[in-house]
PDB file of N, CA and C in Angstrom:
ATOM      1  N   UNK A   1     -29.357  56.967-103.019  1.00  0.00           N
ATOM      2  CA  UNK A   1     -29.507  56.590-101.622  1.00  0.00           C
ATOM      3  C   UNK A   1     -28.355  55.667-101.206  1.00  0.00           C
ATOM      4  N   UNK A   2     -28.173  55.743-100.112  1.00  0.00           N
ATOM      5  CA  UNK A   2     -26.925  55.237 -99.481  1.00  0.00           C
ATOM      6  C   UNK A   2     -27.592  54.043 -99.101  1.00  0.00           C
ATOM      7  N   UNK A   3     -26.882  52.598 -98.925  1.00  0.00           N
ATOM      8  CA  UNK A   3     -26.923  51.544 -99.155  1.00  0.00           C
ATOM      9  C   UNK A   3     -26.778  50.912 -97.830  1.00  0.00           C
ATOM     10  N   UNK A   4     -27.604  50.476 -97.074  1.00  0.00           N
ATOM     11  CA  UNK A   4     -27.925  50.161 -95.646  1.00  0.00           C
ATOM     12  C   UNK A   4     -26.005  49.255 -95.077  1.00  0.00           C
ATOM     13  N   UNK A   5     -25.917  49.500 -93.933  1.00  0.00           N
ATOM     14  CA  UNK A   5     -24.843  48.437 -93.904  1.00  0.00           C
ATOM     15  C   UNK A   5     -25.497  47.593 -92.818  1.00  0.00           C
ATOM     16  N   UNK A   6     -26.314  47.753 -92.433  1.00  0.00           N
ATOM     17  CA  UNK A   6     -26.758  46.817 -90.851  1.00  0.00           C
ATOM     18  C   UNK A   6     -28.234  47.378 -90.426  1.00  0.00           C
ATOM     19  N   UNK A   7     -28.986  46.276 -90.146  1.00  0.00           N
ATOM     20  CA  UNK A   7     -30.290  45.814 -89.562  1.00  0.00           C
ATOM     21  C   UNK A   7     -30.426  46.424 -88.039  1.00  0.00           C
ATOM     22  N   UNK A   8     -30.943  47.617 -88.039  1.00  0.00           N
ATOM     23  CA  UNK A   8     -30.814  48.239 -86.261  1.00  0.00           C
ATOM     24  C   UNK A   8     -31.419  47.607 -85.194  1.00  0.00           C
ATOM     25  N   UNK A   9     -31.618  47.565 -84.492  1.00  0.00           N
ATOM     26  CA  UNK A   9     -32.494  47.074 -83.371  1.00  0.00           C
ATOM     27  C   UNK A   9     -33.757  47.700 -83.482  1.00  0.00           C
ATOM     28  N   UNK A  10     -34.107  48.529 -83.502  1.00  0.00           N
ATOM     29  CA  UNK A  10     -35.633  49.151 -84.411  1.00  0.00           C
ATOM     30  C   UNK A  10     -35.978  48.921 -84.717  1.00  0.00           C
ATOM     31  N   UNK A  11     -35.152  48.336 -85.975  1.00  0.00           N
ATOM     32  CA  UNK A  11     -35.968  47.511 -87.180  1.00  0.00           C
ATOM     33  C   UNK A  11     -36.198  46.229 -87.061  1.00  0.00           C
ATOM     34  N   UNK A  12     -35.337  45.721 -86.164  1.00  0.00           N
ATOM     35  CA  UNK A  12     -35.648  44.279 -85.818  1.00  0.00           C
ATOM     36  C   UNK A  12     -37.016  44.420 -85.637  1.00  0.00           C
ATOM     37  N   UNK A  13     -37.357  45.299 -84.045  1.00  0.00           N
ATOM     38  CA  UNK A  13     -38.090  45.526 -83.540  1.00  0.00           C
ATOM     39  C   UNK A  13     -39.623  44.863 -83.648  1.00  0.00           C
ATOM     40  N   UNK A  14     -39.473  46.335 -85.157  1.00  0.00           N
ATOM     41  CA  UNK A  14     -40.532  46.222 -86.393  1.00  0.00           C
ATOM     42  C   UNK A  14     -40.875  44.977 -86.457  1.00  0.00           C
ATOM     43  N   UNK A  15     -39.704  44.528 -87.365  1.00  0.00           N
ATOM     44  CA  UNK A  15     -40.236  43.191 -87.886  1.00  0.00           C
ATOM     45  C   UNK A  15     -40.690  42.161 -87.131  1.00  0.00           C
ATOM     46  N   UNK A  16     -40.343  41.769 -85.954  1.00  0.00           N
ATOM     47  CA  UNK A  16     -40.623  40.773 -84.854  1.00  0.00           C
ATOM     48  C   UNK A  16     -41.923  41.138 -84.369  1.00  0.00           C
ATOM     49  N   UNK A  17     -42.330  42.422 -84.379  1.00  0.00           N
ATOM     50  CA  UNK A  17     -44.117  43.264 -83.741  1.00  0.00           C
ATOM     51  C   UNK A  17     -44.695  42.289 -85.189  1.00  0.00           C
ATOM     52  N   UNK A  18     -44.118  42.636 -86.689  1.00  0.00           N
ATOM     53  CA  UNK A  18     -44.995  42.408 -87.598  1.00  0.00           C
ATOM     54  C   UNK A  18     -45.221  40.661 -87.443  1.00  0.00           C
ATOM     55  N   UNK A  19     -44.489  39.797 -87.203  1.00  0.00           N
ATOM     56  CA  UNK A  19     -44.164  38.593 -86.766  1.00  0.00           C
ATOM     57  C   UNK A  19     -45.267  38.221 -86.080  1.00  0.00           C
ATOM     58  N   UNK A  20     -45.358  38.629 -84.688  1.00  0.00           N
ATOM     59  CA  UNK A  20     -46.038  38.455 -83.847  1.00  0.00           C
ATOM     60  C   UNK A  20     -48.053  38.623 -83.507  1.00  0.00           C
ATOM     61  N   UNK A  21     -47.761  39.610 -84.546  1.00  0.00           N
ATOM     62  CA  UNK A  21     -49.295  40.106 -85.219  1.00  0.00           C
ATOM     63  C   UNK A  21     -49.347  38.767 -86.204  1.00  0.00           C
ATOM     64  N   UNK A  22     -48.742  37.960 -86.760  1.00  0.00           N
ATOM     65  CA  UNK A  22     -49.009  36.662 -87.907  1.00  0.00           C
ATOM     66  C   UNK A  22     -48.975  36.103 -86.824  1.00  0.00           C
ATOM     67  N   UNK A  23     -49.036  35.599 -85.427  1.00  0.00           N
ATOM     68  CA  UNK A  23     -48.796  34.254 -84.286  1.00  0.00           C
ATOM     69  C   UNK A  23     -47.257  33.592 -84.827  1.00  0.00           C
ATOM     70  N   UNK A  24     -46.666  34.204 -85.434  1.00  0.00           N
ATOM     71  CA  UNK A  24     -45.213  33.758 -85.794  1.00  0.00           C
ATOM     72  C   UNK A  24     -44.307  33.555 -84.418  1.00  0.00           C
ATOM     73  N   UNK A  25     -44.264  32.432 -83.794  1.00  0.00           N
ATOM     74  CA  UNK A  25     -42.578  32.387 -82.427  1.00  0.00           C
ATOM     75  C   UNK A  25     -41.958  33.155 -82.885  1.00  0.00           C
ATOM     76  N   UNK A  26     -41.536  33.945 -81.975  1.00  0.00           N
ATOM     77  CA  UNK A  26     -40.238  34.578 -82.529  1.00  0.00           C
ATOM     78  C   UNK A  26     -38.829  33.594 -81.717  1.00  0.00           C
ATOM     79  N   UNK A  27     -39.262  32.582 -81.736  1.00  0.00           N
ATOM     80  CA  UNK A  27     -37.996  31.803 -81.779  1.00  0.00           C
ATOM     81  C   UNK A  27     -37.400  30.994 -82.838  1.00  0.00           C
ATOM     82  N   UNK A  28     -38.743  30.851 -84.007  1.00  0.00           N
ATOM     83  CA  UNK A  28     -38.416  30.457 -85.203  1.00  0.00           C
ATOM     84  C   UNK A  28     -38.010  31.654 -85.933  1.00  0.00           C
ATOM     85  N   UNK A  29     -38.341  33.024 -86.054  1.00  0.00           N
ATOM     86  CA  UNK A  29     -37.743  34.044 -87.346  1.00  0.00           C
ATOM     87  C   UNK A  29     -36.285  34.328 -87.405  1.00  0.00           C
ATOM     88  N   UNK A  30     -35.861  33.695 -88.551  1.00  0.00           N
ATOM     89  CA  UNK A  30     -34.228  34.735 -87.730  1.00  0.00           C
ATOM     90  C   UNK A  30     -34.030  35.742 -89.195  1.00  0.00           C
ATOM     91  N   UNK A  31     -33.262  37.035 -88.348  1.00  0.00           N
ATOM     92  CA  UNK A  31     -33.022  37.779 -88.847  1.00  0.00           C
ATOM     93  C   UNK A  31     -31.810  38.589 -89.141  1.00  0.00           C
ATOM     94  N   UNK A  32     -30.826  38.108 -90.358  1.00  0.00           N
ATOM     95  CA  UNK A  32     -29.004  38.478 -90.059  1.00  0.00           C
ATOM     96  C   UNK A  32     -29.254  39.613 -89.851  1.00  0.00           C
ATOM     97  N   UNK A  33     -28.055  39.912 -89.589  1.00  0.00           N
ATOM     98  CA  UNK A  33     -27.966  41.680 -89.063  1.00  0.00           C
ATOM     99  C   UNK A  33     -27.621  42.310 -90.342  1.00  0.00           C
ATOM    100  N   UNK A  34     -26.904  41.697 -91.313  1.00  0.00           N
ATOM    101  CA  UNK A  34     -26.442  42.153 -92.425  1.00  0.00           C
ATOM    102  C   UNK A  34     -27.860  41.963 -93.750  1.00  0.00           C
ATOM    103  N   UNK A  35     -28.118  43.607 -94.049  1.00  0.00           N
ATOM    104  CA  UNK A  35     -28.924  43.743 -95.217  1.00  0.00           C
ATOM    105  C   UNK A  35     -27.945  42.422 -96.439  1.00  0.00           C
ATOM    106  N   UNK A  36     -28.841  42.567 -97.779  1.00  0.00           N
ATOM    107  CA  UNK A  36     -28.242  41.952 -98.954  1.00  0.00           C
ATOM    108  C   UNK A  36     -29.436  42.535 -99.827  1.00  0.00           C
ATOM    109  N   UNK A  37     -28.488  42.414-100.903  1.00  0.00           N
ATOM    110  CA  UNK A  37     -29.137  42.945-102.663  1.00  0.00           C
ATOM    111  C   UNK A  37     -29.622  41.470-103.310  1.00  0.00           C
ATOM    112  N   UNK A  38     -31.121  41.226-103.836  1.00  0.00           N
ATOM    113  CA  UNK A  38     -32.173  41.740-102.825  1.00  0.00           C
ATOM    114  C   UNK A  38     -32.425  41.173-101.340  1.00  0.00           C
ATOM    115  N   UNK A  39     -33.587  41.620-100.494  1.00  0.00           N
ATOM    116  CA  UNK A  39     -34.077  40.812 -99.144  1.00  0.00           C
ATOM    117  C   UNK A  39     -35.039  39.786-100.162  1.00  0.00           C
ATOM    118  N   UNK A  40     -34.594  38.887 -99.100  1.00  0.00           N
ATOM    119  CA  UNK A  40     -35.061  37.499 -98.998  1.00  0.00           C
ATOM    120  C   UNK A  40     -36.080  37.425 -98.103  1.00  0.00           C
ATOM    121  N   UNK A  41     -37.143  36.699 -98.514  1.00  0.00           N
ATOM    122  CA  UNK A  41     -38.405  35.917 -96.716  1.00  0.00           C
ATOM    123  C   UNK A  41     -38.209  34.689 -97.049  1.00  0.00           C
ATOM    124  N   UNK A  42     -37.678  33.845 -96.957  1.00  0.00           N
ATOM    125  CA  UNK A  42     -37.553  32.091 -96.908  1.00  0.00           C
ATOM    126  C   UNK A  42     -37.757  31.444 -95.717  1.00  0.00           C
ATOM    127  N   UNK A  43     -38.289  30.051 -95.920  1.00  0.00           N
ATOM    128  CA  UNK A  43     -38.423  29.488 -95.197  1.00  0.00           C
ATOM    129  C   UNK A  43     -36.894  28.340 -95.732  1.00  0.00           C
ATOM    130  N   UNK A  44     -36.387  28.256 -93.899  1.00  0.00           N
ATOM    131  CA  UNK A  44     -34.740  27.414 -93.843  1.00  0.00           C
ATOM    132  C   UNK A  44     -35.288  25.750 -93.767  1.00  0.00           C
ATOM    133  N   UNK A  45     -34.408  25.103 -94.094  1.00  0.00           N
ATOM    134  CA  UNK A  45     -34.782  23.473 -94.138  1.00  0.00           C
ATOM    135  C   UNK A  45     -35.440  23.429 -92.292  1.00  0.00           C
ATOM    136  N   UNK A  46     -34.678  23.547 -91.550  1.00  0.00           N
ATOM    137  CA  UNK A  46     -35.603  23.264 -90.160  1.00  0.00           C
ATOM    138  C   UNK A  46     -36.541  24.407 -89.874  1.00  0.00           C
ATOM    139  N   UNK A  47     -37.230  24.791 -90.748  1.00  0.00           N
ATOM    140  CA  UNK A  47     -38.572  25.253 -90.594  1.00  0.00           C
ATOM    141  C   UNK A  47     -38.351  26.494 -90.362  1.00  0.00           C
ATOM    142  N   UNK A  48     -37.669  27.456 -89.527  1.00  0.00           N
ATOM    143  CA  UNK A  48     -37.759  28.405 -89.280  1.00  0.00           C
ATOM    144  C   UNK A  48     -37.692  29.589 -90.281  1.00  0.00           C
ATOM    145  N   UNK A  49     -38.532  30.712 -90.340  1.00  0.00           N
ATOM    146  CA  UNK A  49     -38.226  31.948 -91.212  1.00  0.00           C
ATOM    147  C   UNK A  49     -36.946  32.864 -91.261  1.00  0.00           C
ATOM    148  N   UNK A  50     -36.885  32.985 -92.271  1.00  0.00           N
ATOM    149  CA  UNK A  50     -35.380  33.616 -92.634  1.00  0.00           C
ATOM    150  C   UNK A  50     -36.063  35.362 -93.279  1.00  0.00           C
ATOM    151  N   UNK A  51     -35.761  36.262 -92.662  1.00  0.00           N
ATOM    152  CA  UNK A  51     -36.142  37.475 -93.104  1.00  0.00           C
ATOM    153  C   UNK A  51     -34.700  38.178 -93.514  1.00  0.00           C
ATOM    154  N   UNK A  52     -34.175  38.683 -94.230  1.00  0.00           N
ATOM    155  CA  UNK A  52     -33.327  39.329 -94.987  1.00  0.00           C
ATOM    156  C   UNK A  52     -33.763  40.724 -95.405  1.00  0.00           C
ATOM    157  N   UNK A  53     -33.020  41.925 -94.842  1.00  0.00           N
ATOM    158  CA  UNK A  53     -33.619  42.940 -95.248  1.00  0.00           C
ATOM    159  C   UNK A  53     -32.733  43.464 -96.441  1.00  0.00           C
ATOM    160  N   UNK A  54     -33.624  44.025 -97.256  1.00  0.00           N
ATOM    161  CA  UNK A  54     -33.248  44.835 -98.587  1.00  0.00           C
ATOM    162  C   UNK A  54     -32.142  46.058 -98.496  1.00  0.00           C
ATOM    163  N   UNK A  55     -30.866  45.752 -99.076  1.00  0.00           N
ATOM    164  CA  UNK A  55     -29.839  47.187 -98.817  1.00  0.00           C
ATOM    165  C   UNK A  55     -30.332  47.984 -99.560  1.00  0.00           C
ATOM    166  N   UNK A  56     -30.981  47.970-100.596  1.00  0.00           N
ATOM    167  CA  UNK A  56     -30.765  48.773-102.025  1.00  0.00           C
ATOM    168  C   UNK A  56     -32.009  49.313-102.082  1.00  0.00           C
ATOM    169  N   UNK A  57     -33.192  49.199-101.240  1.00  0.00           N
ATOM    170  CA  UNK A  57     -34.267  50.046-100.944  1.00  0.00           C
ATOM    171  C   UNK A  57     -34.273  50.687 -99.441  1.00  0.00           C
ATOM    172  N   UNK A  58     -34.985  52.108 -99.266  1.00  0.00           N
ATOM    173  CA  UNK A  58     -35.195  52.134 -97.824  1.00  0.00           C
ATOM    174  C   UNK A  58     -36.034  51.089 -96.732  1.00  0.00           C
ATOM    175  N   UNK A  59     -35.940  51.038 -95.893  1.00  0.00           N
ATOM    176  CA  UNK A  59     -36.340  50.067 -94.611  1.00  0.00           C
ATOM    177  C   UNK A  59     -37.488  50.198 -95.097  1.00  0.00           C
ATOM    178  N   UNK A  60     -37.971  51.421 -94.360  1.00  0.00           N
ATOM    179  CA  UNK A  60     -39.706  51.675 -94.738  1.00  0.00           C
ATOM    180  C   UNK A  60     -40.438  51.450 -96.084  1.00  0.00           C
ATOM    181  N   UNK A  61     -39.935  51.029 -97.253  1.00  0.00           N
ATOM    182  CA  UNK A  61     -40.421  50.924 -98.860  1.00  0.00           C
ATOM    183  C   UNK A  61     -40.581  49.381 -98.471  1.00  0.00           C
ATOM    184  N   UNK A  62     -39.374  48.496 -97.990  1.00  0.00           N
ATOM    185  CA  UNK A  62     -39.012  46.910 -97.925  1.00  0.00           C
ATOM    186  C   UNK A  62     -40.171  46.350 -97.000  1.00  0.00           C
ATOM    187  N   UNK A  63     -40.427  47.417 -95.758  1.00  0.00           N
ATOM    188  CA  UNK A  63     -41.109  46.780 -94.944  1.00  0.00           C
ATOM    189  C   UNK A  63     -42.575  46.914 -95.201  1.00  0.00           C
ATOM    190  N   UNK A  64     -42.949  48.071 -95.839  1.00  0.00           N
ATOM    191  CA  UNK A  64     -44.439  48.072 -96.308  1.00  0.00           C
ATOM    192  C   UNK A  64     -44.839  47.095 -97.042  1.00  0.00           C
ATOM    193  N   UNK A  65     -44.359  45.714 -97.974  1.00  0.00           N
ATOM    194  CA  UNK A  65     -44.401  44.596 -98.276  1.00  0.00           C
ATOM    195  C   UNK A  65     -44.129  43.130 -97.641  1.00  0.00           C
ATOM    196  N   UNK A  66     -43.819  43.526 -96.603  1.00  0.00           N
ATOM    197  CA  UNK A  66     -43.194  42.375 -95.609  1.00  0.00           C
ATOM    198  C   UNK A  66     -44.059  41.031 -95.325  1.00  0.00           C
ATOM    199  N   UNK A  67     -45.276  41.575 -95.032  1.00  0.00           N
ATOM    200  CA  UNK A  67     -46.537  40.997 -94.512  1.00  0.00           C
ATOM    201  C   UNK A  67     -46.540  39.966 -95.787  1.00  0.00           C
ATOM    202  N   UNK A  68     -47.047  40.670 -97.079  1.00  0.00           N
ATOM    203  CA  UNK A  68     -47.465  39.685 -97.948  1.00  0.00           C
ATOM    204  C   UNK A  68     -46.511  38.761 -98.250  1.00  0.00           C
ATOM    205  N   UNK A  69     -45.303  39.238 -98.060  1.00  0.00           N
ATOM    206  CA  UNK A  69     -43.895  38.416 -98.479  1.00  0.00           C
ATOM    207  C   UNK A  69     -43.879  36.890 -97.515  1.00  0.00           C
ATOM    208  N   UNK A  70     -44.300  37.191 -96.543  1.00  0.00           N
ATOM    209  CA  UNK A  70     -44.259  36.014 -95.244  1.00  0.00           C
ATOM    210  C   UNK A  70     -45.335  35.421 -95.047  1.00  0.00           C
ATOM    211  N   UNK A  71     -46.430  36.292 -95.920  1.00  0.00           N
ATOM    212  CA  UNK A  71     -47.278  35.238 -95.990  1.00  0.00           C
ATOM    213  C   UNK A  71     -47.531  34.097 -96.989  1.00  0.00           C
ATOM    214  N   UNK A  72     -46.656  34.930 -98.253  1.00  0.00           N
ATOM    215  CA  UNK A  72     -46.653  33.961 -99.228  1.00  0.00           C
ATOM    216  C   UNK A  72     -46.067  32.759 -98.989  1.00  0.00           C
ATOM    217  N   UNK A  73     -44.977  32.670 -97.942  1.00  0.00           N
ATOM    218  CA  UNK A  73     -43.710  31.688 -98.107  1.00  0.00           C
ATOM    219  C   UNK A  73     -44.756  30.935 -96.754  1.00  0.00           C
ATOM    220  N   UNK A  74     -45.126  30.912 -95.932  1.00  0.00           N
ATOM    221  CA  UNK A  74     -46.041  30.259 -94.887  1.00  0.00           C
ATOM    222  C   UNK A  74     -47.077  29.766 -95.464  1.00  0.00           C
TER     223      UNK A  74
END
């Protein structure tokens, strides 16, 4: 599989709907545009969530775990 180069607006999308279903601001999540080997869910020193999506899996495999990932770190 070919190796993501960039976070679409779609997928933002996604993730900010999945966000928003947790009462998450979406003025605290941020989300680079640039995938990395692996995605990250951290929480940044000023509080806000850091979502990092996975290059090296498909979107849809990364995101079917997302939930528990953000909930662990919250």
């Amino acid at each position: 599989m070919k190796k993501m180069q960039a976070v679409s607006f779609q997928q933002i999308t996604q993730i900010l709907e999945l966000t928003d279903s947790l009462n998450l601001s979406r003025e605290w999540v941020e989300i680079p545009l640039s995938p990395e080997s692996p995605g990250t869910v951290k929480k940044l020193p000023n509080g806000k969530l850091e979502v990092v999506v996975d290059a090296d899996i498909s979107f849809d495999e990364w995101f079917s775990t997302l939930k528990e990932k953000i909930q662990a770190v919250m």
